[in-house]
C-alpha atoms as a PDB file:
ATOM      1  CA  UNK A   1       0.000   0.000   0.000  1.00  0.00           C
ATOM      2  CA  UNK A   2       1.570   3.532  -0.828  1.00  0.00           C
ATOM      3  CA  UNK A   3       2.392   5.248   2.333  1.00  0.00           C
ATOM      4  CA  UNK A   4       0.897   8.365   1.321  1.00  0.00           C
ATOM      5  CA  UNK A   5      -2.514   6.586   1.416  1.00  0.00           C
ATOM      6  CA  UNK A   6      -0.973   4.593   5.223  1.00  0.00           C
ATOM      7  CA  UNK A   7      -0.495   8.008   6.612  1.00  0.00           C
ATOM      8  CA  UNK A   8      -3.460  10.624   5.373  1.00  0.00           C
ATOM      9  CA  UNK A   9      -5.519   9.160   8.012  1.00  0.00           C
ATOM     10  CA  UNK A  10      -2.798  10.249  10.132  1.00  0.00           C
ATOM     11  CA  UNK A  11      -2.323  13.600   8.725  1.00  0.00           C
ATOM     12  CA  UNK A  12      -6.469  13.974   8.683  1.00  0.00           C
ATOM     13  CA  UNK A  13      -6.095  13.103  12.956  1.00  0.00           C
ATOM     14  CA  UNK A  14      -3.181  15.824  13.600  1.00  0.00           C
ATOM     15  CA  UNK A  15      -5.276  18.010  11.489  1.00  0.00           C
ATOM     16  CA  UNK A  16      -8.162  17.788  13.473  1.00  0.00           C
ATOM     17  CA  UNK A  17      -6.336  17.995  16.168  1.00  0.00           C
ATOM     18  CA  UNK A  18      -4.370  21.548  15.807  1.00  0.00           C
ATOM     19  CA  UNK A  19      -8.033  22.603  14.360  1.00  0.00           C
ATOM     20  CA  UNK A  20      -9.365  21.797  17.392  1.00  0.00           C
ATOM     21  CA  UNK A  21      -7.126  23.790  19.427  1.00  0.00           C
ATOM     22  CA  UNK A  22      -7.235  26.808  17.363  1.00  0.00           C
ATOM     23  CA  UNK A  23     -11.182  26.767  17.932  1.00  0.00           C
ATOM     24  CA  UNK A  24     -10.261  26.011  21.899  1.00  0.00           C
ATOM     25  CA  UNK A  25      -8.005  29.602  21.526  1.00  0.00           C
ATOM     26  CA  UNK A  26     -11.211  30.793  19.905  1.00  0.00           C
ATOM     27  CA  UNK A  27     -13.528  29.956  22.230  1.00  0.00           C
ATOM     28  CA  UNK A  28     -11.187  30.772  25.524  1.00  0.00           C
ATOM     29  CA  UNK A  29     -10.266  34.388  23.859  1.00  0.00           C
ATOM     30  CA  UNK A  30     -13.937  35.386  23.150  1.00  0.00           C
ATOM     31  CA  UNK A  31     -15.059  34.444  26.655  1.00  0.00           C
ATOM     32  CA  UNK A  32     -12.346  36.921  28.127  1.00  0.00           C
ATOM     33  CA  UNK A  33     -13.323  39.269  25.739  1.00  0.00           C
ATOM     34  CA  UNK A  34     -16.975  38.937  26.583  1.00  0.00           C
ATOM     35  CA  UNK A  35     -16.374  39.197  30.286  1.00  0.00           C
ATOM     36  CA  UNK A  36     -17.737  36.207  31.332  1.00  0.00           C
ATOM     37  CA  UNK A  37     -14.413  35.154  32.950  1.00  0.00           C
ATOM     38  CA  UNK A  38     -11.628  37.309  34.041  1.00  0.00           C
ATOM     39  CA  UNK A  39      -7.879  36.022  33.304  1.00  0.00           C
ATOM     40  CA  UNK A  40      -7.251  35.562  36.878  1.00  0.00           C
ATOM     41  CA  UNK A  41      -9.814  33.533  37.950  1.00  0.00           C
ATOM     42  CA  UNK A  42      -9.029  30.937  34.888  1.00  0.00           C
ATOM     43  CA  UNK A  43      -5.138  31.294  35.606  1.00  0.00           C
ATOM     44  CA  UNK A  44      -4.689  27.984  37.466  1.00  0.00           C
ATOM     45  CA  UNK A  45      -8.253  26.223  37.269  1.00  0.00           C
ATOM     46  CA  UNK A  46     -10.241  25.685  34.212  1.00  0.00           C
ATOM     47  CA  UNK A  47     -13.179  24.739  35.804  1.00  0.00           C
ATOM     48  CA  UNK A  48     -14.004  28.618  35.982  1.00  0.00           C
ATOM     49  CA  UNK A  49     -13.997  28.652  31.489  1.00  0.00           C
ATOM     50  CA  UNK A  50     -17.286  28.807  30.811  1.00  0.00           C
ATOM     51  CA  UNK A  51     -19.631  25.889  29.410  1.00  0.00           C
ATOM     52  CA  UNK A  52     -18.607  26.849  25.643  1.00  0.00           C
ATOM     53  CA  UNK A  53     -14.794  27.258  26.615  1.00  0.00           C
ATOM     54  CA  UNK A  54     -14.794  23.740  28.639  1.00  0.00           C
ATOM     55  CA  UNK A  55     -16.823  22.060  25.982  1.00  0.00           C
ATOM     56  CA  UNK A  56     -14.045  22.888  23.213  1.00  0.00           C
ATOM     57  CA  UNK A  57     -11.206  22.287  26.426  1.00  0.00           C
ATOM     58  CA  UNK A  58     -12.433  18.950  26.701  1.00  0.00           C
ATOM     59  CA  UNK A  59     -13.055  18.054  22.810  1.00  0.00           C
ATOM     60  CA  UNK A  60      -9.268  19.096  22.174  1.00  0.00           C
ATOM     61  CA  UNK A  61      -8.294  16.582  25.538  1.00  0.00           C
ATOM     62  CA  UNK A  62      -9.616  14.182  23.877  1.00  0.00           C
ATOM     63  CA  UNK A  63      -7.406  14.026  20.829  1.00  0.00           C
ATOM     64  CA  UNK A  64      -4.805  12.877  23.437  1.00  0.00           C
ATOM     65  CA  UNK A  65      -6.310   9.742  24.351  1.00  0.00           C
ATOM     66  CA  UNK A  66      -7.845   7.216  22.113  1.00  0.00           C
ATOM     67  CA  UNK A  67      -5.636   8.859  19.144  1.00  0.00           C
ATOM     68  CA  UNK A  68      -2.951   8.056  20.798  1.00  0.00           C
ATOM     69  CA  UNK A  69      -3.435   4.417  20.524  1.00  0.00           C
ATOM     70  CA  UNK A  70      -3.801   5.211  16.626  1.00  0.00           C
ATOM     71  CA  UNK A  71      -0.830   6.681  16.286  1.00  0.00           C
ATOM     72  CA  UNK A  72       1.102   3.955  17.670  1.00  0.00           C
ATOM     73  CA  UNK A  73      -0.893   1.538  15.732  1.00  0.00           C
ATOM     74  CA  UNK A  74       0.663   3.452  12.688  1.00  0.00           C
ATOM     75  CA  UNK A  75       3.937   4.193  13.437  1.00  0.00           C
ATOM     76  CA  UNK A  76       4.708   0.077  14.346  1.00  0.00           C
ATOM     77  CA  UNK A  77       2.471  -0.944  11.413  1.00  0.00           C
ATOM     78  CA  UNK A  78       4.300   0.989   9.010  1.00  0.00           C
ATOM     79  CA  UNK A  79       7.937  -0.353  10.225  1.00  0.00           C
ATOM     80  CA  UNK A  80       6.653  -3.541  10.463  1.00  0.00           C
ATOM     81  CA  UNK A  81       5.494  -3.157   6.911  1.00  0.00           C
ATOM     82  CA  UNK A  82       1.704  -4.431   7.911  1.00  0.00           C
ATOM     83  CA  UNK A  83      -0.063  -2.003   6.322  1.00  0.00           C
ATOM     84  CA  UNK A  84      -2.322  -3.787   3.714  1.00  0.00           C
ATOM     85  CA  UNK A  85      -5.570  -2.362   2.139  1.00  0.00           C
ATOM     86  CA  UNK A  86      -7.552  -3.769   5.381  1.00  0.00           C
ATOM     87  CA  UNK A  87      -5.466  -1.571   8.064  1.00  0.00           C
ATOM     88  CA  UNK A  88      -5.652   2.072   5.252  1.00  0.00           C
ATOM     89  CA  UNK A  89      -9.800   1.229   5.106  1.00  0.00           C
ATOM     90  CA  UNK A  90      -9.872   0.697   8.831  1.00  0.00           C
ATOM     91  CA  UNK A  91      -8.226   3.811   9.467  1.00  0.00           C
ATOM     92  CA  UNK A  92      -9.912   6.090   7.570  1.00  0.00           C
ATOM     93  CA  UNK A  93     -13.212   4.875   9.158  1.00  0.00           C
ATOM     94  CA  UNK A  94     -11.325   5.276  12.710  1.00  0.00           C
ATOM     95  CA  UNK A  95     -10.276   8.600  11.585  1.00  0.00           C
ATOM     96  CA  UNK A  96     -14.249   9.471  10.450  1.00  0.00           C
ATOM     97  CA  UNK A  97     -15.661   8.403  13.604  1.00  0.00           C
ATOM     98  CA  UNK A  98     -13.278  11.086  15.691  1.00  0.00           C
ATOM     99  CA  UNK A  99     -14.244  13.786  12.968  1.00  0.00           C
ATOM    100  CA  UNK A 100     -17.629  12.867  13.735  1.00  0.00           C
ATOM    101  CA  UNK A 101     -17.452  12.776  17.580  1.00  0.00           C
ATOM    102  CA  UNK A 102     -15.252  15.917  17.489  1.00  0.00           C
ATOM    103  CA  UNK A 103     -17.921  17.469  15.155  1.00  0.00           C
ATOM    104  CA  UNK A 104     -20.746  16.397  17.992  1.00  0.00           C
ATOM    105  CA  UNK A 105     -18.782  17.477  20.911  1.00  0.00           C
ATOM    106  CA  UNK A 106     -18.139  20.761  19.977  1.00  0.00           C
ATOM    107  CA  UNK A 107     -22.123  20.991  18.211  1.00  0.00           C
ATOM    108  CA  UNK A 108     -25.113  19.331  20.096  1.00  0.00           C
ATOM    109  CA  UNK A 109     -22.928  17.770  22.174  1.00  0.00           C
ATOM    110  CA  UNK A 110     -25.546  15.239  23.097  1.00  0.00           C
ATOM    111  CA  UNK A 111     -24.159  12.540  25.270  1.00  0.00           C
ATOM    112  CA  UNK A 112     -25.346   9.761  23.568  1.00  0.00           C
ATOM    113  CA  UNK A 113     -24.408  10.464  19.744  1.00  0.00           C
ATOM    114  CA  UNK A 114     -21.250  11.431  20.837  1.00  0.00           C
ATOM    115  CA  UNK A 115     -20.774   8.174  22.632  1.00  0.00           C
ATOM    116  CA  UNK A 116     -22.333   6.176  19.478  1.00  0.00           C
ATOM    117  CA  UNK A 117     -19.281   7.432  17.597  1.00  0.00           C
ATOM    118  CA  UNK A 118     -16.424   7.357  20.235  1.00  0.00           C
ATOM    119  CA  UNK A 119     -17.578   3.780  20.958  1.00  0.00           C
ATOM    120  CA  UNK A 120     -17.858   2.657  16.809  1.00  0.00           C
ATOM    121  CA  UNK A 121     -14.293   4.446  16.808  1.00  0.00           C
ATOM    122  CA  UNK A 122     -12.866   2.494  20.117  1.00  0.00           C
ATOM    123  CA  UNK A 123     -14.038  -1.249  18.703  1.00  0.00           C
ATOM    124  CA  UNK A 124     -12.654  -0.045  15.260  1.00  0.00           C
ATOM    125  CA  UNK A 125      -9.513   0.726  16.412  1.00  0.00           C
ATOM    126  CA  UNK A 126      -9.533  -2.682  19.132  1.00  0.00           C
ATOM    127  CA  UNK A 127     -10.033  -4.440  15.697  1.00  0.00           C
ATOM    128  CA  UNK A 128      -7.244  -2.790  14.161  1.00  0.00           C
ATOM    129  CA  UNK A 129      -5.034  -3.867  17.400  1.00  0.00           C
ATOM    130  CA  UNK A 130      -5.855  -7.643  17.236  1.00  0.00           C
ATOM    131  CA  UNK A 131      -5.505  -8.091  13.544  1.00  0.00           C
ATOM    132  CA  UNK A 132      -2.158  -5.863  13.819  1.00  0.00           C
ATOM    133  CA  UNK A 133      -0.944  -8.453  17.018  1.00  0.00           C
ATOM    134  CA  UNK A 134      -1.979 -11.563  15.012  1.00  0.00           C
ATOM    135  CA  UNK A 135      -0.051 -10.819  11.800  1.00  0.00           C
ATOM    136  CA  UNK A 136       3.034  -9.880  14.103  1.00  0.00           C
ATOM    137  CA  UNK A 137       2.406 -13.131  16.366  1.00  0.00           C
ATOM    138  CA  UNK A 138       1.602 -15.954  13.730  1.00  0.00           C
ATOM    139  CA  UNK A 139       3.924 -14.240  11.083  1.00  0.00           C
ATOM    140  CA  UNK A 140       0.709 -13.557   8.218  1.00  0.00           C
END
């Protein structure tokens, strides 16, 4: 499989992740500007951000979890040269379910969509994991 094709699910999860923080700068900025928190009541707590601000906070955490995972995935199946057409398709619908959960959190943000697709995206990316350990543990 051409690596380009391995690694734009990769590039499409970084990308949604510095987009994400950019809108978290967004959100943060216009809340000081607003006055509905002062700068030195948010200094060393962000409970005090707003809904809005801790909605986007939180969205943006949660690039640094699951993804995480997905990353590694990538980085070991690409030096292991286990890449194949099943592990590119299985990204890319890994990588649409945290567009789509990212695009719910920082929308509706109604619990139980959002945990429809961070769920799909978890057992997607558990698949991913065994198929990746059985190739590397049975030699396939």
């Amino acid at each position: 499989m051409p690596l380009f094709l391995v690694l734009l699910p990769t590039f499409i999860q970084v990308g949604l992740t510095f987009f994400l923080a950019i809108h978290m700068g967004r959100v943060r900025f216009a809340a000081i500007r607003r006055g509905e928190v002062k700068p030195d009541e948010i200094a060393l707590n962000e409970p005090n951000w707003p809904a809005k601000a801790l909605q986007a906070a939180n969205c943006y955490r949660n690039q640094f979890e699951l993804p995480v995972l997905f990353y590694a995935l990538t980085a070991l199946a690409v030096l292991t040269n286990k890449t194949g057409f099943v592990f590119v398709i299985l990204s890319f619908i890994f990588v649409a379910s945290r567009l789509l959960h990212a695009y719910i959190h920082i929308g509706s943000n109604e619990l139980r969509s959002r945990f429809r697709a961070f769920t799909f995206g978890l057992f997607v990316l558990l698949l991913m994991w065994v198929i990746f350990a059985l190739q590397i543990l049975f030699a396939i």
